[in-house]
C-alpha atoms as a PDB file:
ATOM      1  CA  UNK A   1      36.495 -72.213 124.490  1.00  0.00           C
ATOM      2  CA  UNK A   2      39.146 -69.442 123.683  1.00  0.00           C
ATOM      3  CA  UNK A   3      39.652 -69.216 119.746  1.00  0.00           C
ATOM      4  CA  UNK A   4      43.554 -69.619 118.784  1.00  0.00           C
ATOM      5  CA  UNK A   5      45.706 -66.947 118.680  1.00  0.00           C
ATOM      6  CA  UNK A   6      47.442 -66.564 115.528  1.00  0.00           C
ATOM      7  CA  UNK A   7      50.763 -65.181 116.031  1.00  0.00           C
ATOM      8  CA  UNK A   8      52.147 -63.132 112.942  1.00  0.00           C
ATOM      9  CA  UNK A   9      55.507 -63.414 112.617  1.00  0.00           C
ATOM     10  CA  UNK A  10      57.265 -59.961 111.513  1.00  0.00           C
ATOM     11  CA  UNK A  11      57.442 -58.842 108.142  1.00  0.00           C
ATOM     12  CA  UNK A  12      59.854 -59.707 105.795  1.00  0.00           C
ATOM     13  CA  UNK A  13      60.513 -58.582 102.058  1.00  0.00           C
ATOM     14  CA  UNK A  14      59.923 -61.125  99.326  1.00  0.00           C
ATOM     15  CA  UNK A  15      63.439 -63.462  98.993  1.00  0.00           C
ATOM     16  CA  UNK A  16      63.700 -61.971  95.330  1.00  0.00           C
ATOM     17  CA  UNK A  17      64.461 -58.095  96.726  1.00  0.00           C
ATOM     18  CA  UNK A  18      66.635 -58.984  99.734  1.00  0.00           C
ATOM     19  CA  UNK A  19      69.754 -58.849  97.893  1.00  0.00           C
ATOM     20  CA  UNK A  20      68.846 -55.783  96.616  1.00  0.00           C
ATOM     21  CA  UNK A  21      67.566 -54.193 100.280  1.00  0.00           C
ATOM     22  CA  UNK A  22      70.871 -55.498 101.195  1.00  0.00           C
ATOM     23  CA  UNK A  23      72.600 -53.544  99.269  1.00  0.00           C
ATOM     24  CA  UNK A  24      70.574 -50.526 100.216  1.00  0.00           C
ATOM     25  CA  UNK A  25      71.567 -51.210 103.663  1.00  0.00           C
ATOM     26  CA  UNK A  26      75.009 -51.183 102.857  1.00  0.00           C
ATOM     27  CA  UNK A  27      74.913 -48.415 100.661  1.00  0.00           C
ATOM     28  CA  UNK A  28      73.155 -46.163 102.957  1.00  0.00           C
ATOM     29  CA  UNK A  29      75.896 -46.776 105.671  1.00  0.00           C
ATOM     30  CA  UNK A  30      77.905 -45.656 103.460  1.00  0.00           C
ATOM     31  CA  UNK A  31      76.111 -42.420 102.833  1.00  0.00           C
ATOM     32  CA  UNK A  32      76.243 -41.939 106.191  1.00  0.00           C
ATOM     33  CA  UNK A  33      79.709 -42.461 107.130  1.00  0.00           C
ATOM     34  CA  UNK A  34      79.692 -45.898 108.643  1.00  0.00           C
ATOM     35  CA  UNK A  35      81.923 -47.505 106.153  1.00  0.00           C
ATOM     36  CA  UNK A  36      84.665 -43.834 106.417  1.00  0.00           C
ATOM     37  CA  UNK A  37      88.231 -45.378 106.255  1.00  0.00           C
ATOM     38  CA  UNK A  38      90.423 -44.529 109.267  1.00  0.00           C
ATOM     39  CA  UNK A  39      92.920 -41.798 108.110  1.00  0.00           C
ATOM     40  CA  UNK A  40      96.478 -43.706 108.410  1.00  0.00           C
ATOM     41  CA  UNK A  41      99.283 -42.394 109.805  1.00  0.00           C
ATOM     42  CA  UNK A  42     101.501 -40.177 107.820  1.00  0.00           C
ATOM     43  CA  UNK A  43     104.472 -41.983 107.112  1.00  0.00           C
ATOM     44  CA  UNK A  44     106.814 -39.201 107.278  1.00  0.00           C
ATOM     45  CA  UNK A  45     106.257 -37.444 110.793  1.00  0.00           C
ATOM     46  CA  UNK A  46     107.209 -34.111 109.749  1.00  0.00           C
ATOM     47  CA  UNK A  47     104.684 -34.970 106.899  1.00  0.00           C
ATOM     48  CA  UNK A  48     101.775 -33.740 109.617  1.00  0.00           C
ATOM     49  CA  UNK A  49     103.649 -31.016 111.388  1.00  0.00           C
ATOM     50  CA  UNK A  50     104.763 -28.745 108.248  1.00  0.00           C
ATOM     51  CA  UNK A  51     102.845 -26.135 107.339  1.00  0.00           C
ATOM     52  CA  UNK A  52     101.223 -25.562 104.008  1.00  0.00           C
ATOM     53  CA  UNK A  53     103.176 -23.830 101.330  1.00  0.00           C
ATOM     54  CA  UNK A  54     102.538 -20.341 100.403  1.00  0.00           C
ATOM     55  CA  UNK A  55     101.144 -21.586  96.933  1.00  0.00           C
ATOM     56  CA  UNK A  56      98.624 -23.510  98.652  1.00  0.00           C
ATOM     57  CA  UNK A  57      95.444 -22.474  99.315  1.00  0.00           C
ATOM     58  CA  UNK A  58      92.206 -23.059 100.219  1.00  0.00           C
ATOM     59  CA  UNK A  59      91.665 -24.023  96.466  1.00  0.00           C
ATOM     60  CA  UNK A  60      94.571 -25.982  96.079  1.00  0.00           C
ATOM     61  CA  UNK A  61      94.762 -29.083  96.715  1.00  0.00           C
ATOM     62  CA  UNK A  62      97.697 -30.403  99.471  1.00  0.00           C
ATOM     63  CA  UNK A  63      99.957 -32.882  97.733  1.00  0.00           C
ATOM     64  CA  UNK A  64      99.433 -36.494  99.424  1.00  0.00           C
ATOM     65  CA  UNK A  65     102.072 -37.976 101.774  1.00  0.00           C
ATOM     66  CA  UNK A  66     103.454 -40.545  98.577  1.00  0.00           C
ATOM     67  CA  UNK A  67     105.833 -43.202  98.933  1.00  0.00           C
ATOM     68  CA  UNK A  68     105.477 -45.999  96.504  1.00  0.00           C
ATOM     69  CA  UNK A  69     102.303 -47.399  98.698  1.00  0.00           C
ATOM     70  CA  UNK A  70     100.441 -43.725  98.555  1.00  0.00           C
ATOM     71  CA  UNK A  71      99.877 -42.767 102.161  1.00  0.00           C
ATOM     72  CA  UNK A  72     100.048 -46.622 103.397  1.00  0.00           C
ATOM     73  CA  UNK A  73     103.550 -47.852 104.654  1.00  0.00           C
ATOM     74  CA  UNK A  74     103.701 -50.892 102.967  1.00  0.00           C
ATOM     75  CA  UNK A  75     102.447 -53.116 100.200  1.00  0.00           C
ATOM     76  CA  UNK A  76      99.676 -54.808 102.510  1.00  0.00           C
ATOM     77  CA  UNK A  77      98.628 -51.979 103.662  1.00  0.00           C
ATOM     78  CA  UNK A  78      97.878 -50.714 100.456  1.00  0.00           C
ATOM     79  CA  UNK A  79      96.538 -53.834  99.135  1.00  0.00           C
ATOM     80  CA  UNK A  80      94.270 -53.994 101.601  1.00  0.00           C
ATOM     81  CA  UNK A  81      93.618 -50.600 102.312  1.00  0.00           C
ATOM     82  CA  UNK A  82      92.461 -50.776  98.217  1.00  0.00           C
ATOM     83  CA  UNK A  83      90.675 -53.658  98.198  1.00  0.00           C
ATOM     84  CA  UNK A  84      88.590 -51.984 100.837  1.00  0.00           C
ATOM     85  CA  UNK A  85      87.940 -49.013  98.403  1.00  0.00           C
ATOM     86  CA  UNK A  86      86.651 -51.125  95.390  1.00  0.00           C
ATOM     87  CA  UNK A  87      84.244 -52.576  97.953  1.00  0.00           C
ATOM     88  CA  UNK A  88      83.130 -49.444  99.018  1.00  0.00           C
ATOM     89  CA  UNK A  89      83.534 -47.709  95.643  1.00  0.00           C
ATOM     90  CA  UNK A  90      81.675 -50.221  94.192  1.00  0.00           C
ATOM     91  CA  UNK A  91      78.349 -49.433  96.459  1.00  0.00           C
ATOM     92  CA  UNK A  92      78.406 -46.031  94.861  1.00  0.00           C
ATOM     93  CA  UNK A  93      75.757 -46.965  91.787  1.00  0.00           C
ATOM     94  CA  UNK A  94      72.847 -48.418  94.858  1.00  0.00           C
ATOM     95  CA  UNK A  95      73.945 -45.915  97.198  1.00  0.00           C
ATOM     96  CA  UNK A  96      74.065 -41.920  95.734  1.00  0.00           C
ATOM     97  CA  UNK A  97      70.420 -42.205  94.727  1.00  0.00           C
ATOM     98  CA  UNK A  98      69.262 -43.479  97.989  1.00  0.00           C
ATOM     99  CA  UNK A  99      69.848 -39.879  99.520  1.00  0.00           C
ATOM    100  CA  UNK A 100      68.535 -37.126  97.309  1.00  0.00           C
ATOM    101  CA  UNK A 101      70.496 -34.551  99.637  1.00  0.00           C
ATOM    102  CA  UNK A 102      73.227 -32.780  97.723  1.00  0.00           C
ATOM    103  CA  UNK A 103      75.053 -32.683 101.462  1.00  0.00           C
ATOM    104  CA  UNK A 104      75.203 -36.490 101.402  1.00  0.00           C
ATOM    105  CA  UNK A 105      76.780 -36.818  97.886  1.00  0.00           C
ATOM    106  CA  UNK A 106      79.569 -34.102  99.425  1.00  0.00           C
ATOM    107  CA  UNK A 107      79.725 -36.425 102.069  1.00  0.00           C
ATOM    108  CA  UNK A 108      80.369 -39.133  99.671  1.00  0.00           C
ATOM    109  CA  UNK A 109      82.777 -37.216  97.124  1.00  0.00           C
ATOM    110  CA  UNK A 110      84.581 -36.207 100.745  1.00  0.00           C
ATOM    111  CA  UNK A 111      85.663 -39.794 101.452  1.00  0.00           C
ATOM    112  CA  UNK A 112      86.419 -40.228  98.015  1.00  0.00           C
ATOM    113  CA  UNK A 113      88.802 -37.355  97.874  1.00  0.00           C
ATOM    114  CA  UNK A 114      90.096 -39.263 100.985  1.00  0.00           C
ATOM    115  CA  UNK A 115      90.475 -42.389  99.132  1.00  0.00           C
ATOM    116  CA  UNK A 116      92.507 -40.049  96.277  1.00  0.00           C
ATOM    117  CA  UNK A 117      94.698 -38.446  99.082  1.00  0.00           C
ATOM    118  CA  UNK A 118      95.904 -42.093 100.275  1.00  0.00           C
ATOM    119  CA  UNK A 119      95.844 -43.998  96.982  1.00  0.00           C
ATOM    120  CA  UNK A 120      99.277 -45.501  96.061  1.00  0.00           C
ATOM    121  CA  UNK A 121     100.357 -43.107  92.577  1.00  0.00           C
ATOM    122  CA  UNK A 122      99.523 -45.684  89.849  1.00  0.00           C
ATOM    123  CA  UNK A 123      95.958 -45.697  90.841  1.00  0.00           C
ATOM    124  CA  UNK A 124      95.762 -41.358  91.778  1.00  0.00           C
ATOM    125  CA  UNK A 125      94.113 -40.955  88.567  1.00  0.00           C
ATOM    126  CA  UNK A 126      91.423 -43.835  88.674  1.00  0.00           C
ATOM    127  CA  UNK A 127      90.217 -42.192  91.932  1.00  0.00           C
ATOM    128  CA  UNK A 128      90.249 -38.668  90.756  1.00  0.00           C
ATOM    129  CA  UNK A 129      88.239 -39.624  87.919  1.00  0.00           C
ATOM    130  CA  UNK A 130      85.433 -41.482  90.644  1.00  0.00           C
ATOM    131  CA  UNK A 131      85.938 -38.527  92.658  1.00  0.00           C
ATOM    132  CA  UNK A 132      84.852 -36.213  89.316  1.00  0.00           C
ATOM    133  CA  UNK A 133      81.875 -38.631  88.733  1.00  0.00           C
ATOM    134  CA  UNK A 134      80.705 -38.485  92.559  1.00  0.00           C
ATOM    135  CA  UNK A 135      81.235 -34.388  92.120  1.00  0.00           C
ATOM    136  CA  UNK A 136      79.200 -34.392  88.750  1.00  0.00           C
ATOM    137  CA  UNK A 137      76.303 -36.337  90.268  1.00  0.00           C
ATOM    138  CA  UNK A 138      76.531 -33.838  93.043  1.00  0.00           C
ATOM    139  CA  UNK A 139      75.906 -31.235  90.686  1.00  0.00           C
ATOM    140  CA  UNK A 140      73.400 -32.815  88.314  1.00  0.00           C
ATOM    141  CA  UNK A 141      71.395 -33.274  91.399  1.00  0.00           C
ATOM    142  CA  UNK A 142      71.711 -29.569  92.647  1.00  0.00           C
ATOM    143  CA  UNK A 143      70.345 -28.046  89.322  1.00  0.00           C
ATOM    144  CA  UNK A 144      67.405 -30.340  89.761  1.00  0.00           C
ATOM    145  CA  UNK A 145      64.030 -27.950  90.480  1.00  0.00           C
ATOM    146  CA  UNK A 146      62.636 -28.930  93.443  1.00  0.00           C
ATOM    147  CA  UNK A 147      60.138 -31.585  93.762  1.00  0.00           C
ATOM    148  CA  UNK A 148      57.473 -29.238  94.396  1.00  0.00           C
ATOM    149  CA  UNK A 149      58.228 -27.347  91.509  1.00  0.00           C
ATOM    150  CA  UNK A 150      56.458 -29.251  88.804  1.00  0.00           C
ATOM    151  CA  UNK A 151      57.813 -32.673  87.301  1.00  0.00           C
ATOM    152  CA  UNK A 152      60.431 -34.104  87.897  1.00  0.00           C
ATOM    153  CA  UNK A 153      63.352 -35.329  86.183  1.00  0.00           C
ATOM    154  CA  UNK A 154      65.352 -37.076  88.508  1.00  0.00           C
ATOM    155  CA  UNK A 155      64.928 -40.413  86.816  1.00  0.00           C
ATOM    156  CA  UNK A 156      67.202 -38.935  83.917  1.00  0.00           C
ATOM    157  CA  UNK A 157      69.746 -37.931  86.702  1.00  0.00           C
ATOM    158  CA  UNK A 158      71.803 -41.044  87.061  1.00  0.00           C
ATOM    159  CA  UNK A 159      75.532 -42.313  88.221  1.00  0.00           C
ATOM    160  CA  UNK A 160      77.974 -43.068  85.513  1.00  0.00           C
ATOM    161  CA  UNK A 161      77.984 -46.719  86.264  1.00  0.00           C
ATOM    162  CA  UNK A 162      79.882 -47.588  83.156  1.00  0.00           C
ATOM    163  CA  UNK A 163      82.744 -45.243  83.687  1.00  0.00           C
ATOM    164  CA  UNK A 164      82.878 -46.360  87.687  1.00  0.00           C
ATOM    165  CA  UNK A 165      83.004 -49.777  86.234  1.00  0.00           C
ATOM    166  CA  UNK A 166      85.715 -49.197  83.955  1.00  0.00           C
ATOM    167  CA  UNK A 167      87.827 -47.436  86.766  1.00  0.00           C
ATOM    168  CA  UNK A 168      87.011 -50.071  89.277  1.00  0.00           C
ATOM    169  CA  UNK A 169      88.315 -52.704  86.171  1.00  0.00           C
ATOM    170  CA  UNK A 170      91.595 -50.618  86.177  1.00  0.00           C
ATOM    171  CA  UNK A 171      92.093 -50.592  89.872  1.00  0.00           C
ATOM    172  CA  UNK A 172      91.423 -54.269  90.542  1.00  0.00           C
ATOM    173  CA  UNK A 173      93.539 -54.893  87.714  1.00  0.00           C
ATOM    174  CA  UNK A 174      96.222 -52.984  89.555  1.00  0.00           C
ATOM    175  CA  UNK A 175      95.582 -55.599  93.011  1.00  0.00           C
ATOM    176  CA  UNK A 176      95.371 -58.281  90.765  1.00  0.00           C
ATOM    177  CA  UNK A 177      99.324 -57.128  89.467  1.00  0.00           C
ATOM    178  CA  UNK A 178     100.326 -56.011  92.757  1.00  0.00           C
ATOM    179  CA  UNK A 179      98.892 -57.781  95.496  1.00  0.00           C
ATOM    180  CA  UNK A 180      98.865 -61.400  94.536  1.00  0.00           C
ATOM    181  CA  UNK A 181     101.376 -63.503  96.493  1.00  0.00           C
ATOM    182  CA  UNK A 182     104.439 -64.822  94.509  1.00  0.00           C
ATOM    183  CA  UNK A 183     106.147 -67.151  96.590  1.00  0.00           C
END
């Protein structure tokens, strides 16, 4: 007589870290550009075709394409187009330390600045300031030694998840006032 074959069934993590792999997940595609918001379409067509100002250069930023919905035509495109940064923005704390790569967090503070570039002008401010975290970690991690070069102190390198919290508060506060229906 043949013994039984057990079958194993494939692994899965214990049910008290999936939420938190899950987030990984999410973060990481993030990190590696799977979440990138479509550009929109400038509003103004002669927006794209003029050429930058002789003041502007490399350094400089370019002024976004503002109406009173940032770079978004109208008010649910903006409402939606923000609520779609807080999500992301809010995957920044379980996300930057997945990657220790410096590239990835430029990748990161790249799609923030992108974020900045369309935000509607109440909230330019609240994005710049995520955008100066993202760039701080960024450079907090650079001036780490390398792992090879003794011990390491990367657990003291951490996101400002207080301040992103308190910028995420004043942007959902902004939906809250500007994107509820009131019929």
């Amino acid at each position: 007589m043949k013994p039984a074959t057990t079958r194993r069934s494939p692994w899965a993590p214990p049910a008290r870290f999936r939420g938190w792999l899950a987030a990984l997940a999410a973060g990481s595609a993030v990190l590696a550009g799977c979440g990138e918001p479509v550009p929109p379409e400038p509003v103004d067509p002669s927006a794209s075709t003029r050429p930058p100002s002789a003041s502007s250069g490399p350094g400089s930023p370019v002024p976004p394409a503002h109406g009173p919905w940032g770079a978004h035509g109208t008010r649910d495109e903006a409402c939606a187009a923000v609520a779609a940064d807080v999500l992301t923005l809010s995957l920044l704390p379980s996300s930057l330390p997945v990657s220790r790569h410096v590239e990835d967090v430029q990748r990161v503070e790249d799609q923030v600045e992108t974020m900045v570039d369309a935000a509607p002008p109440p909230l330019v401010a609240e994005y710049a300031r995520v955008q100066l975290m993202v760039d701080s970690y960024g450079e907090d991690l650079a001036a780490e030694p390398s792992p090879t070069a003794g011990p390491s102190v990367s657990a003291e390198r951490r996101f400002d998840d207080r301040a992103l919290e308190e910028s995420l508060d004043a942007i959902r506060a902004w939906l809250t006032q500007t994107c509820q229906d009131r019929r």
